[in-house]
Structure formats: C-alpha cells, structure tokens
N, C-alpha and C. Protein backbone atom coordinates (compact mmCIF):
# COMPACT_ATOMS: atom_id res chain seq x y z
N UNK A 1 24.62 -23.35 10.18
CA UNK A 1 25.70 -23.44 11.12
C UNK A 1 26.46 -24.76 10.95
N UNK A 2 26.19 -25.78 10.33
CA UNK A 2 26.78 -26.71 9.45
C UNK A 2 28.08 -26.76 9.37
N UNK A 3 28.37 -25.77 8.69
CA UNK A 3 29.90 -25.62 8.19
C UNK A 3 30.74 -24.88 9.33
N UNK A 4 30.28 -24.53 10.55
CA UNK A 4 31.14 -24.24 11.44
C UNK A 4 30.67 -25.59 12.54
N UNK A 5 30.84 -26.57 11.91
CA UNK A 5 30.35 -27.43 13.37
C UNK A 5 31.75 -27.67 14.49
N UNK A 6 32.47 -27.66 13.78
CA UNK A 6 33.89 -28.21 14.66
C UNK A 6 34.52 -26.77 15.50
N UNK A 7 33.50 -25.67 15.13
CA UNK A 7 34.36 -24.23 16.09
C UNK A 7 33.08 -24.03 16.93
N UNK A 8 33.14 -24.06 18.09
CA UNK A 8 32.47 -24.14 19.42
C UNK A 8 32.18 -22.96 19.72
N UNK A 9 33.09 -22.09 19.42
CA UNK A 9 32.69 -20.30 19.85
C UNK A 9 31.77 -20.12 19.23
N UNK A 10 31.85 -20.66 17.73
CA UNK A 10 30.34 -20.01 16.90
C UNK A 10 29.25 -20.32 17.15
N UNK A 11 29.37 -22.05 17.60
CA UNK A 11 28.42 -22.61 17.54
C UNK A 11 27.72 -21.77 18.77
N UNK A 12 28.30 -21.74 20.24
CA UNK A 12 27.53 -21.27 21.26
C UNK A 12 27.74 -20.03 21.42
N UNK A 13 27.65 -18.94 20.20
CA UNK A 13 27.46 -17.64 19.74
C UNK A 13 25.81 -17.61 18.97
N UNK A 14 25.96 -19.06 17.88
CA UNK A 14 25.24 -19.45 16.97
C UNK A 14 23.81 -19.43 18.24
N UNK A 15 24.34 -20.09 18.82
CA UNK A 15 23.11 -20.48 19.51
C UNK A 15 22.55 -19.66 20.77
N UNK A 16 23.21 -18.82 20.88
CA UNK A 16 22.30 -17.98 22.06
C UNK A 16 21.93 -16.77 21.40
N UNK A 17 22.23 -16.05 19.99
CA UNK A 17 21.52 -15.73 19.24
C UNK A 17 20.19 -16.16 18.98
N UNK A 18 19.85 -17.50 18.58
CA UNK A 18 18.64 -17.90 18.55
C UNK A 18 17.50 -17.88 19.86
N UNK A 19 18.36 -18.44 20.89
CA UNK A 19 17.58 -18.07 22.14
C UNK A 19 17.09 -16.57 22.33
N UNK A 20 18.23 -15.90 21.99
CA UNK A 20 17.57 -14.38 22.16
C UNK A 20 16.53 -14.03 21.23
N UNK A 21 16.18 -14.60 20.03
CA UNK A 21 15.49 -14.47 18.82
C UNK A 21 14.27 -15.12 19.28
N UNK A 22 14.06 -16.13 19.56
CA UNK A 22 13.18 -16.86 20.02
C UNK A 22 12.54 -16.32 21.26
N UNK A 23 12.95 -15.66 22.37
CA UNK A 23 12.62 -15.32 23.66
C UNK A 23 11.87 -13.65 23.24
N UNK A 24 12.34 -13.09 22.18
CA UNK A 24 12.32 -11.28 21.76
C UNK A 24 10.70 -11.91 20.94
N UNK A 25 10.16 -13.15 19.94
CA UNK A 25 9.50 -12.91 18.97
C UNK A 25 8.75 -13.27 20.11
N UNK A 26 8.68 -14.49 21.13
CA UNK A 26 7.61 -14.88 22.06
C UNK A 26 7.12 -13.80 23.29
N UNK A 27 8.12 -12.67 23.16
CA UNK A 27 7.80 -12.03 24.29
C UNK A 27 6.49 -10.86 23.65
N UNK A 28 6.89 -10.45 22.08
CA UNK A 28 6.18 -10.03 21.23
C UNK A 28 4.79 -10.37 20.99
N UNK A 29 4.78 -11.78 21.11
CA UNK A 29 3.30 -12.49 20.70
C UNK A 29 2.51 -12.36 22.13
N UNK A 30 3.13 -12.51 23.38
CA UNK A 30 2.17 -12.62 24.52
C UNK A 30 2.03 -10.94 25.03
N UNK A 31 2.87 -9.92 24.58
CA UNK A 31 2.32 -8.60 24.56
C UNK A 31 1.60 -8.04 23.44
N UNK A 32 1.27 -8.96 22.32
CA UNK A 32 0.83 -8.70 21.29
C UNK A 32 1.14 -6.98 20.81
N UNK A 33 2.67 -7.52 20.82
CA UNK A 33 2.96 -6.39 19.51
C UNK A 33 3.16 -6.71 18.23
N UNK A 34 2.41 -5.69 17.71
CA UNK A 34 2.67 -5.65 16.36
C UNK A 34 3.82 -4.90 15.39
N UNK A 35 5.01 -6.13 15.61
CA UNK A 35 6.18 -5.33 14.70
C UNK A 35 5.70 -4.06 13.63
N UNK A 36 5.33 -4.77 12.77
CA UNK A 36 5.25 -3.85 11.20
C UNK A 36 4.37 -3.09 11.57
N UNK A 37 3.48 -2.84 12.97
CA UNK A 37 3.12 -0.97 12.91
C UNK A 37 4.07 -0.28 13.61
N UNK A 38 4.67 -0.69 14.44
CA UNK A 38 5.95 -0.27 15.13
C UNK A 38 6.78 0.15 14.11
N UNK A 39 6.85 -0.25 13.38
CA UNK A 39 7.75 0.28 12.31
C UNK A 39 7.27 1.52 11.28
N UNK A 40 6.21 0.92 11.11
CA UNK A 40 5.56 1.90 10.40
C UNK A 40 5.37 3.32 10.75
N UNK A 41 5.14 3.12 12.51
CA UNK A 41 5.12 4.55 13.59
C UNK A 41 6.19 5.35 13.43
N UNK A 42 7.18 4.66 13.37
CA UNK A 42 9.07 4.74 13.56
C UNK A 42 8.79 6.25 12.58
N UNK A 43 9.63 7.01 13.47
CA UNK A 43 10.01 8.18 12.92
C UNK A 43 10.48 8.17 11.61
N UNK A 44 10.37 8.94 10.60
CA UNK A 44 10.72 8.74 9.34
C UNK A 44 11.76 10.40 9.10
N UNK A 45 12.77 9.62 8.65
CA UNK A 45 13.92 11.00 8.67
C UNK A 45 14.20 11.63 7.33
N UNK A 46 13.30 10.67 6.25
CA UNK A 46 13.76 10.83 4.86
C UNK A 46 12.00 11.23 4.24
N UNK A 47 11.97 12.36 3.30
CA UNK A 47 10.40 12.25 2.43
C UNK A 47 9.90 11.49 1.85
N UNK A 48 9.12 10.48 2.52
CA UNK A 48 8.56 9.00 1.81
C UNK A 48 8.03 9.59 0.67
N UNK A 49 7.36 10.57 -0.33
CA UNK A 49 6.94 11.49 -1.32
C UNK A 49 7.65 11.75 -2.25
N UNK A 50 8.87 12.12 -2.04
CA UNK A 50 9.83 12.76 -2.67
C UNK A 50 10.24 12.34 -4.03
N UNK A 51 9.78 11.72 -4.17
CA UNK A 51 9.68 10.65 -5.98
C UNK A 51 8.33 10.61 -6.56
N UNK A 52 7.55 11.13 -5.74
CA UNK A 52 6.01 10.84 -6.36
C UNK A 52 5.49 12.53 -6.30
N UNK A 53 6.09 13.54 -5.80
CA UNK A 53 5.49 14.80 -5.72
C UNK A 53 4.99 15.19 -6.89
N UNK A 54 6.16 15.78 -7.69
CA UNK A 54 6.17 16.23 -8.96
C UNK A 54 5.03 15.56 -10.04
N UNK A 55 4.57 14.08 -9.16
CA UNK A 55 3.69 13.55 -10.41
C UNK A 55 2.57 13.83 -10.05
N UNK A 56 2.16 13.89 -8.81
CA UNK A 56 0.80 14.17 -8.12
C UNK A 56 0.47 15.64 -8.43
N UNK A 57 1.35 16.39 -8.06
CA UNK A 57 1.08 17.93 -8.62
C UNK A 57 0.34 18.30 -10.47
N UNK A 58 1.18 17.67 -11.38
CA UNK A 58 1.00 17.76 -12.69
C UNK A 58 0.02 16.98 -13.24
N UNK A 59 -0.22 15.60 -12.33
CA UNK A 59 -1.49 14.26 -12.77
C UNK A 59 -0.84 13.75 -14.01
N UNK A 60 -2.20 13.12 -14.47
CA UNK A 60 -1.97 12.08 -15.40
C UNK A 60 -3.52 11.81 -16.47
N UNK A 61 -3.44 11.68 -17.21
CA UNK A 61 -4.23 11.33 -18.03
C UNK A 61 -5.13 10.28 -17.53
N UNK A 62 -6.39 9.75 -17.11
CA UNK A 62 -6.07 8.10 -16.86
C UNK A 62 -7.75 7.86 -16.75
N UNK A 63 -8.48 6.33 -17.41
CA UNK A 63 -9.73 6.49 -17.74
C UNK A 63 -10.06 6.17 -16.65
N UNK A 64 -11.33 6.32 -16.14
CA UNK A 64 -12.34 6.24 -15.10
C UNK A 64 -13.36 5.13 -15.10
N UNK A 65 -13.64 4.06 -15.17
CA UNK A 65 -14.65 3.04 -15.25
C UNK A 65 -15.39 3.28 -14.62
N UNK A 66 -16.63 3.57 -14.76
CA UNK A 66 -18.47 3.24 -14.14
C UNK A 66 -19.14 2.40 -14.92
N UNK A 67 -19.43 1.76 -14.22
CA UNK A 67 -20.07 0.38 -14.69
C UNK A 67 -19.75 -0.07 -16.47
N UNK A 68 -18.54 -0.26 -16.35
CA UNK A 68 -18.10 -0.84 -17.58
C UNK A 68 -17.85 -0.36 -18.39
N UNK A 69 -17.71 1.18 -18.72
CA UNK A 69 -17.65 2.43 -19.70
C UNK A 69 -16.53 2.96 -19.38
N UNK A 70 -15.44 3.54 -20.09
CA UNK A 70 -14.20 4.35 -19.58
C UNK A 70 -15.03 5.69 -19.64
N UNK A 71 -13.95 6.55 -18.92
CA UNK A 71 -13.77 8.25 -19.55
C UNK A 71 -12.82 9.17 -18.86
N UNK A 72 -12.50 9.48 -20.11
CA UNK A 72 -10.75 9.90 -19.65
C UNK A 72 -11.42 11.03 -18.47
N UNK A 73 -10.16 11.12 -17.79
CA UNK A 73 -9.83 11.90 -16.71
C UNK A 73 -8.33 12.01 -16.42
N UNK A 74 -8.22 13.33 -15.39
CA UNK A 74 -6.48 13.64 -14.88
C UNK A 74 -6.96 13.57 -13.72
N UNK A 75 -6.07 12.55 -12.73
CA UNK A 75 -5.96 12.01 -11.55
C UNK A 75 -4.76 13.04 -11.02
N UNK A 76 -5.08 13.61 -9.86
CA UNK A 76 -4.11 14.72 -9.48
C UNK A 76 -4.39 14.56 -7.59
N UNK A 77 -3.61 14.85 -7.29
CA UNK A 77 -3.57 15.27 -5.86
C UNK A 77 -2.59 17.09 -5.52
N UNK A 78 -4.08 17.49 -4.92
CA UNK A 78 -3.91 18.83 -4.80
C UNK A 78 -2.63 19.11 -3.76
N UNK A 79 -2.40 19.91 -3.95
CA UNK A 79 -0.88 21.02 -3.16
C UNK A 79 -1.09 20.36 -1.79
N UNK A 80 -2.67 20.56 -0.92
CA UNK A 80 -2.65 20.56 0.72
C UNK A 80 -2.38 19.06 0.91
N UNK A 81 -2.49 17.82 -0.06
CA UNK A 81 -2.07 16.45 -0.02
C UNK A 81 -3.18 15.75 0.60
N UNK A 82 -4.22 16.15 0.78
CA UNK A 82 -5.21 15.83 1.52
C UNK A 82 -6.67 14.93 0.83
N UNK A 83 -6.52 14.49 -0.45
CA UNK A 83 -7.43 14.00 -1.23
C UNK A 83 -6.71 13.64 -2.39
N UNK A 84 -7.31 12.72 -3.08
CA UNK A 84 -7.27 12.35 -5.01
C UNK A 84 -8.38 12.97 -5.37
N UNK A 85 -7.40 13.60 -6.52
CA UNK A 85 -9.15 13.68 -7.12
C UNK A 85 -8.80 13.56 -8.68
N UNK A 86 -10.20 12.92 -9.64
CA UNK A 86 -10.74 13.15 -10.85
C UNK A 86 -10.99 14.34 -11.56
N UNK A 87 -10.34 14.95 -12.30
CA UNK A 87 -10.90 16.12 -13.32
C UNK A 87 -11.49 15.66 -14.55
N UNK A 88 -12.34 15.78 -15.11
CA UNK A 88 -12.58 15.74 -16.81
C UNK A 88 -11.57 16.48 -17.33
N UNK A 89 -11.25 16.04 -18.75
CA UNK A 89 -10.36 16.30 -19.26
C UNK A 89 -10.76 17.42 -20.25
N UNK A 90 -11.73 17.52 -20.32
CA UNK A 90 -12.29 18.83 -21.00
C UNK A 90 -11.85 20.19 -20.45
N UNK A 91 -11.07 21.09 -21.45
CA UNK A 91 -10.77 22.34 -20.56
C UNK A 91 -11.27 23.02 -19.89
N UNK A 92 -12.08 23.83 -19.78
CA UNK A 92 -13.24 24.45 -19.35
C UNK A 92 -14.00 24.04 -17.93
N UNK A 93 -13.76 22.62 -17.53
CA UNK A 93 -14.57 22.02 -16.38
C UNK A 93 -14.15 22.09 -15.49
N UNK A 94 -14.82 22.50 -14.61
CA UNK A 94 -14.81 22.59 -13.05
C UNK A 94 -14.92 21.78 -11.97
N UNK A 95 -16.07 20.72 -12.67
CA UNK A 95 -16.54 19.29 -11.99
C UNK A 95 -15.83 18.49 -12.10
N UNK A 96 -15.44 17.98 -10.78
CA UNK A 96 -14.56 16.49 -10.94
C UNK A 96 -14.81 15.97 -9.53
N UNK A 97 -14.42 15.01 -9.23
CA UNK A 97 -14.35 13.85 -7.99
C UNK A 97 -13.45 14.03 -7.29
N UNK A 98 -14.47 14.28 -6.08
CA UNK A 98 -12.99 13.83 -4.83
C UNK A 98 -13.06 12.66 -4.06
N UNK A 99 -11.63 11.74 -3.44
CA UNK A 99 -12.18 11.12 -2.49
C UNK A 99 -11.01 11.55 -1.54
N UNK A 100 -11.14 12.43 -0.27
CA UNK A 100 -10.74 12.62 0.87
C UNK A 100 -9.52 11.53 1.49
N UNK A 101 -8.26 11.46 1.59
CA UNK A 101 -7.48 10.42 1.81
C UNK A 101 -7.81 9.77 3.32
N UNK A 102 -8.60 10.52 4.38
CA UNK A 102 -9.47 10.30 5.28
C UNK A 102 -10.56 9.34 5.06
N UNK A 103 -11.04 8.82 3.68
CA UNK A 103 -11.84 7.97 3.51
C UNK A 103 -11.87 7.12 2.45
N UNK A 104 -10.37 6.86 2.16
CA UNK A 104 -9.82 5.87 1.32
C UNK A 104 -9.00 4.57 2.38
N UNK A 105 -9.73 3.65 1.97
CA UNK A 105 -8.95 2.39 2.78
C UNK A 105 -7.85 1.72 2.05
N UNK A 106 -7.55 1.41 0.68
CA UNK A 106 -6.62 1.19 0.51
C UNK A 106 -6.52 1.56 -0.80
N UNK A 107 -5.36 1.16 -2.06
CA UNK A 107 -4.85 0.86 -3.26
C UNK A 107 -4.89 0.07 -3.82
N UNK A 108 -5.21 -0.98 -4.90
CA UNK A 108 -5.31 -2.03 -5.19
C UNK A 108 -4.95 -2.43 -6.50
N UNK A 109 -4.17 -3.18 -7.22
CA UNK A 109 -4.17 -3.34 -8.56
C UNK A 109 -5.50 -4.26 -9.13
N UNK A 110 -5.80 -4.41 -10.30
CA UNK A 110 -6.33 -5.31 -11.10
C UNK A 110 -7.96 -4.64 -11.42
N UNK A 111 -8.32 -5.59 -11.69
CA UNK A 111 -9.23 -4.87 -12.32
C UNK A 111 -10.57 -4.77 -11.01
N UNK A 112 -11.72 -4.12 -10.94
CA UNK A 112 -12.44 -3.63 -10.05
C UNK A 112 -14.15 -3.74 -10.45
N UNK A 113 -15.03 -3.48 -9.41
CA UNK A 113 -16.35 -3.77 -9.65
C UNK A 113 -17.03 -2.56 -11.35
N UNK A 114 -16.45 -1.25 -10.92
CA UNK A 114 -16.16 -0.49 -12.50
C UNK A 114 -15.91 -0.92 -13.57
N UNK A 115 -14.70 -1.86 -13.60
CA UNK A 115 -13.93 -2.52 -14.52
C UNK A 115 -14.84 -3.04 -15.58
N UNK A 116 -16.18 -3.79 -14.79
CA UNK A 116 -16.87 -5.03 -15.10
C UNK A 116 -17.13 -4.56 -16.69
N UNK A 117 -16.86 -6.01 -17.68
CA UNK A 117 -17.20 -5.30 -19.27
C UNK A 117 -18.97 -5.41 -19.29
N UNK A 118 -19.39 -4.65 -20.27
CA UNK A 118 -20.93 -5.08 -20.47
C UNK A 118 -20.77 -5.72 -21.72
N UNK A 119 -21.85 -6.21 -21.50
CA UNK A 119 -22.24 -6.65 -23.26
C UNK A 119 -21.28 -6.38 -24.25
N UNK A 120 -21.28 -5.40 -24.58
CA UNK A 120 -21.04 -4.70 -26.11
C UNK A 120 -20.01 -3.60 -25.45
N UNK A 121 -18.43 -3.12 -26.08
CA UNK A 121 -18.14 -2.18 -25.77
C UNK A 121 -16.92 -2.50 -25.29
N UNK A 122 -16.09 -1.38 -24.90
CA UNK A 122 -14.47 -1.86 -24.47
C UNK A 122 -14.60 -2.56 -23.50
N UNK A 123 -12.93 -3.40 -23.21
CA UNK A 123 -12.84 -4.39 -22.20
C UNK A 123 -11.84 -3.67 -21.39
N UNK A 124 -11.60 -3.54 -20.01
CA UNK A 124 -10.44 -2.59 -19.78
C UNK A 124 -9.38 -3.80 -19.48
N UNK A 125 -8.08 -3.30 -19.58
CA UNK A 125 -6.87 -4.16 -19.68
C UNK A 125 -6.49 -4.55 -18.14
N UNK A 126 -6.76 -5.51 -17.64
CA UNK A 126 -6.16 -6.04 -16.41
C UNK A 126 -5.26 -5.70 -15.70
N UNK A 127 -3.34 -5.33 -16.52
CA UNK A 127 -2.12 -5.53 -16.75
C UNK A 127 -2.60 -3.38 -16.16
N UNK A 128 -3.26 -2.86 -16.77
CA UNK A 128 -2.99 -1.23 -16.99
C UNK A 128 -4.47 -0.92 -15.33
N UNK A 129 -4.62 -1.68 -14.92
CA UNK A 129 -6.22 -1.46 -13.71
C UNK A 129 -5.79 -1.26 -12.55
N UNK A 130 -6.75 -0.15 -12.07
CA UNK A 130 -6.19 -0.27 -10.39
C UNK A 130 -7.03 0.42 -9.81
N UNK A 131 -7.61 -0.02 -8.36
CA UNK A 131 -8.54 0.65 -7.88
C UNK A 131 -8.28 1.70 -6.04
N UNK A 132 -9.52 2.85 -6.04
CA UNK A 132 -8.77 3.24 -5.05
C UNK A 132 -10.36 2.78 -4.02
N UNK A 133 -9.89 2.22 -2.91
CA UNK A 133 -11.44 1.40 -2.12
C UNK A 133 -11.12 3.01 -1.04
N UNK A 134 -12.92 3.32 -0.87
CA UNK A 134 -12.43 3.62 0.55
C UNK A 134 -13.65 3.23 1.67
N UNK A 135 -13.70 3.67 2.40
CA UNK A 135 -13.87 2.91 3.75
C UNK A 135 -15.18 2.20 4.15
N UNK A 136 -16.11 2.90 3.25
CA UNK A 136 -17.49 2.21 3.37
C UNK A 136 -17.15 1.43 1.85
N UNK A 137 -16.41 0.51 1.46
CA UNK A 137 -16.45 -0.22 0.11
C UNK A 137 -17.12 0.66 -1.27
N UNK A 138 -16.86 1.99 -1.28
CA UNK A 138 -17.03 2.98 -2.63
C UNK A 138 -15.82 2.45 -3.42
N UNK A 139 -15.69 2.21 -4.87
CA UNK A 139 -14.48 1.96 -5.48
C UNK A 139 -14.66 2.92 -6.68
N UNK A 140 -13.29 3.58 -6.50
CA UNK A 140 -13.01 4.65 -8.00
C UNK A 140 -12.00 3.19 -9.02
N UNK A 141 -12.76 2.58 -10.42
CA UNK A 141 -11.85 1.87 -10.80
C UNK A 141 -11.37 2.89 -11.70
N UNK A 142 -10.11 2.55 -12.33
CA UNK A 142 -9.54 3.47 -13.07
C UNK A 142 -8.23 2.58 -14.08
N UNK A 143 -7.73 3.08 -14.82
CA UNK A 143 -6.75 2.41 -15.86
C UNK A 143 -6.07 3.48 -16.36
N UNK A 144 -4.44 3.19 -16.66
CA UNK A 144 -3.82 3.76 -16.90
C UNK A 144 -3.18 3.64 -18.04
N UNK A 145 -2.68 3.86 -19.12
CA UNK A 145 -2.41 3.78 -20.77
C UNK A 145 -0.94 2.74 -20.63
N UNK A 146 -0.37 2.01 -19.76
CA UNK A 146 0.66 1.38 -19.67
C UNK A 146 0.80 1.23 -18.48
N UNK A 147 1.07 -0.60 -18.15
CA UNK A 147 1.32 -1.25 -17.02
C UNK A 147 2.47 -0.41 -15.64
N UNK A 148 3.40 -0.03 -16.16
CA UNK A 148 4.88 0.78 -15.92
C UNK A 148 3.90 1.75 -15.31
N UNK A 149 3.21 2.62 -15.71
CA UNK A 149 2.14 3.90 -14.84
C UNK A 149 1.13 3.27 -14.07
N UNK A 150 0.58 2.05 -14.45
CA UNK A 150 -0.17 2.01 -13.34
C UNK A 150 0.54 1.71 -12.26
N UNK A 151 1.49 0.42 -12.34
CA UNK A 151 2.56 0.56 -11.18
C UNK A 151 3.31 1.36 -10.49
N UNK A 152 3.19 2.39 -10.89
CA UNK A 152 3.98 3.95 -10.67
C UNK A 152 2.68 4.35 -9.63
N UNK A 153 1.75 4.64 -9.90
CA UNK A 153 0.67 5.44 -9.70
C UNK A 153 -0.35 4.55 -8.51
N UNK A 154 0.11 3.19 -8.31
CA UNK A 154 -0.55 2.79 -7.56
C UNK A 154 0.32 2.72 -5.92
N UNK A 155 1.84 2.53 -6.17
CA UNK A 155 3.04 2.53 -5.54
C UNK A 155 3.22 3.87 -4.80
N UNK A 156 2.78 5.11 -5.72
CA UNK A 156 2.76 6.43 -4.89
C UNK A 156 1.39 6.87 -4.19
N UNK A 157 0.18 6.10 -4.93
CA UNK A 157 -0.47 6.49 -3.61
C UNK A 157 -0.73 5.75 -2.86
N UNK A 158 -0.21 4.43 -2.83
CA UNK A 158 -0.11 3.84 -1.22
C UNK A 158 0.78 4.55 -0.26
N UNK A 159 2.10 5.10 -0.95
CA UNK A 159 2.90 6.07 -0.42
C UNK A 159 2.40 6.90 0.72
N UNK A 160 1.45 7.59 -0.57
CA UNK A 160 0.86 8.93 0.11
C UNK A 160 -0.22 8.27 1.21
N UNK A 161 -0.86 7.59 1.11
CA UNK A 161 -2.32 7.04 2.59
C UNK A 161 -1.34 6.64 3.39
N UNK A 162 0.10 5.79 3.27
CA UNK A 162 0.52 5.37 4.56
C UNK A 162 1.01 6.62 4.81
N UNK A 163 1.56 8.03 4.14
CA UNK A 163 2.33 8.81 4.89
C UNK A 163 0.81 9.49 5.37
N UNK A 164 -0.08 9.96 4.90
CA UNK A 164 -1.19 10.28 5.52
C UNK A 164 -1.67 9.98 6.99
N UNK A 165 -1.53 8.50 6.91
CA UNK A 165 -2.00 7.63 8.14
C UNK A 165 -0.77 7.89 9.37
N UNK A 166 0.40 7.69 8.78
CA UNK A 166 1.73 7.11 9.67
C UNK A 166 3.00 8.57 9.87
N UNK A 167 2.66 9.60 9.23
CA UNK A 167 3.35 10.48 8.88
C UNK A 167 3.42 11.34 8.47
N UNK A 168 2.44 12.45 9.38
CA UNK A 168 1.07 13.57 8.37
C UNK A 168 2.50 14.70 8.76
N UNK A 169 3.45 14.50 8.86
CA UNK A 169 4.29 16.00 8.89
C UNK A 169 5.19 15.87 7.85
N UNK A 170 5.31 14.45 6.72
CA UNK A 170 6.32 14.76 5.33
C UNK A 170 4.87 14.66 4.21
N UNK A 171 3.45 14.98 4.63
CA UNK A 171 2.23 15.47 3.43
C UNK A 171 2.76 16.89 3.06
N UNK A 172 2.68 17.69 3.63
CA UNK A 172 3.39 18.85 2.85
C UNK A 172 4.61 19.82 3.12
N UNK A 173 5.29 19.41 1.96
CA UNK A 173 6.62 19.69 2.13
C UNK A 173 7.16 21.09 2.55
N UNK A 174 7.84 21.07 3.32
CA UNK A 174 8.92 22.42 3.94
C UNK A 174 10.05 22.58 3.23
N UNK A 175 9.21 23.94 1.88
CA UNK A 175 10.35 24.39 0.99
C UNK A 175 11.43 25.24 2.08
C-alpha cells in the first residue's frame, strides 16, 4: 500500500480490509475451523476424475516391491471405484491384490519400506517410486517405468481417496 500513500480512500479501504481479514482468520481459530476441510466438503460441480478415468479403467504396467525384489504388475482400479488393485501380469491369472480405498490412508512419492535394496540385486529408482500406506501402516511400494507416470499415477489416486473421502457421488460416473 506504499505506492498509494498520498490517496486516503485506498488507504482506509486498504485498511479495513485487513481488519476484516484479521477479525474472519481470528474468529476461525477460536471456533476452530478448519478452512481446507471446509473446502474440501464444498460441493464439487465439476468430475474431480475426469482426467484420470480412462487410465484407471485400462491400468498400467508397474513393478511391485516386497522386500527389495520388483515384479511386474497392472495397477487398475475397478469400474465400482472402490479399491486399487495389483494383477500379475501373466495372462491367465486370477490372483492379484486388493487394497479397499476404505483402508488406504494416503499416496506418497519416493521410495518405501518395499523399496529397501538387499544385498545383491536391483535398486529401485527414487525419481519413478511411490507408495500407497493404508491405515494400519501396510505399504504397497511400487515403481513406475518413468518419473512423468509416476507423477500421473500418484496425482490421480490422491484424486480418487479425496473424492472417495470428500465426494463419493463423482466415484462413479453418470453416463
């Protein structure tokens, strides 16, 4: 407000703005609201999904770390939107991993307790790692063949747990 010092309207425009700013964040702290879930609650008018569908439907190639060992897998989230899950990449298989989006706590980049290298044997790439935690501290680590996908893939399913959590009526879409 510097550069308007010599115009008085702004200034005592300038300044009861702040009073109102100041009086709205303190009234916030002694009702202890929490803006950013308020927001988060906030009706959503647009498909927070709508960029990540098409990839969750089709999956992805992407390795699996247990205790320091990869193995490929397709990371997919089924039609009802209600879980991730692991397939082997072998045609024929039936067996794969679920974890329930009900019992995933968050998304995480970098590398993970899976990750860990052993001795002898691949190292997984830091830059390509990302893990999914859920609620009792279980971690699926996993890696993706290029930084650009893991960032893709970690970005849509935080997507999907906050629309899970904050917005269970744009999980499955109304063709």
């Amino acid at each position: 407000m510097h550069m308007y010092e010599d115009n008085d309207k702004i200034q005592q425009v300038a300044g009861r703005a702040l009073v109102t700013m100041t009086a709205n964040q303190s009234l916030a702290a002694r009702l202890e609201i929490d803006e950013a879930a308020l927001m988060a609650g906030a009706e959503m008018t647009e498909d927070p999904l709508k960029d990540f569908r098409s990839m969750f439907s089709s999956g992805t190639v992407v390795e699996e770390w247990q205790n320091g060992k990869p193995a490929s897998r397709v990371v997919f989230v089924p039609e009802n939107m209600q879980s991730i899950v692991l397939k082997d990449t072998k045609k024929n298989t039936k067996k794969g991993r679920m974890m329930p989006l009900k019992s995933v706590a968050h998304i995480e980049m970098g590398l993970g307790k899976g990750h860990k290298k052993r001795m002898m044997g691949k190292k997984a790439r830091e830059d390509c790692a990302f893990n999914i935690i859920g609620q009792h501290q279980e971690v699926i680590s996993l890696t993706c063949s290029q930084p650009a996908d893991t960032e893709r893939w970690v970005k849509a399913l935080q997507a999907l747990l906050d629309t899970y959590l904050n917005h269970r009526k744009w999980l499955v879409k109304n063709s």
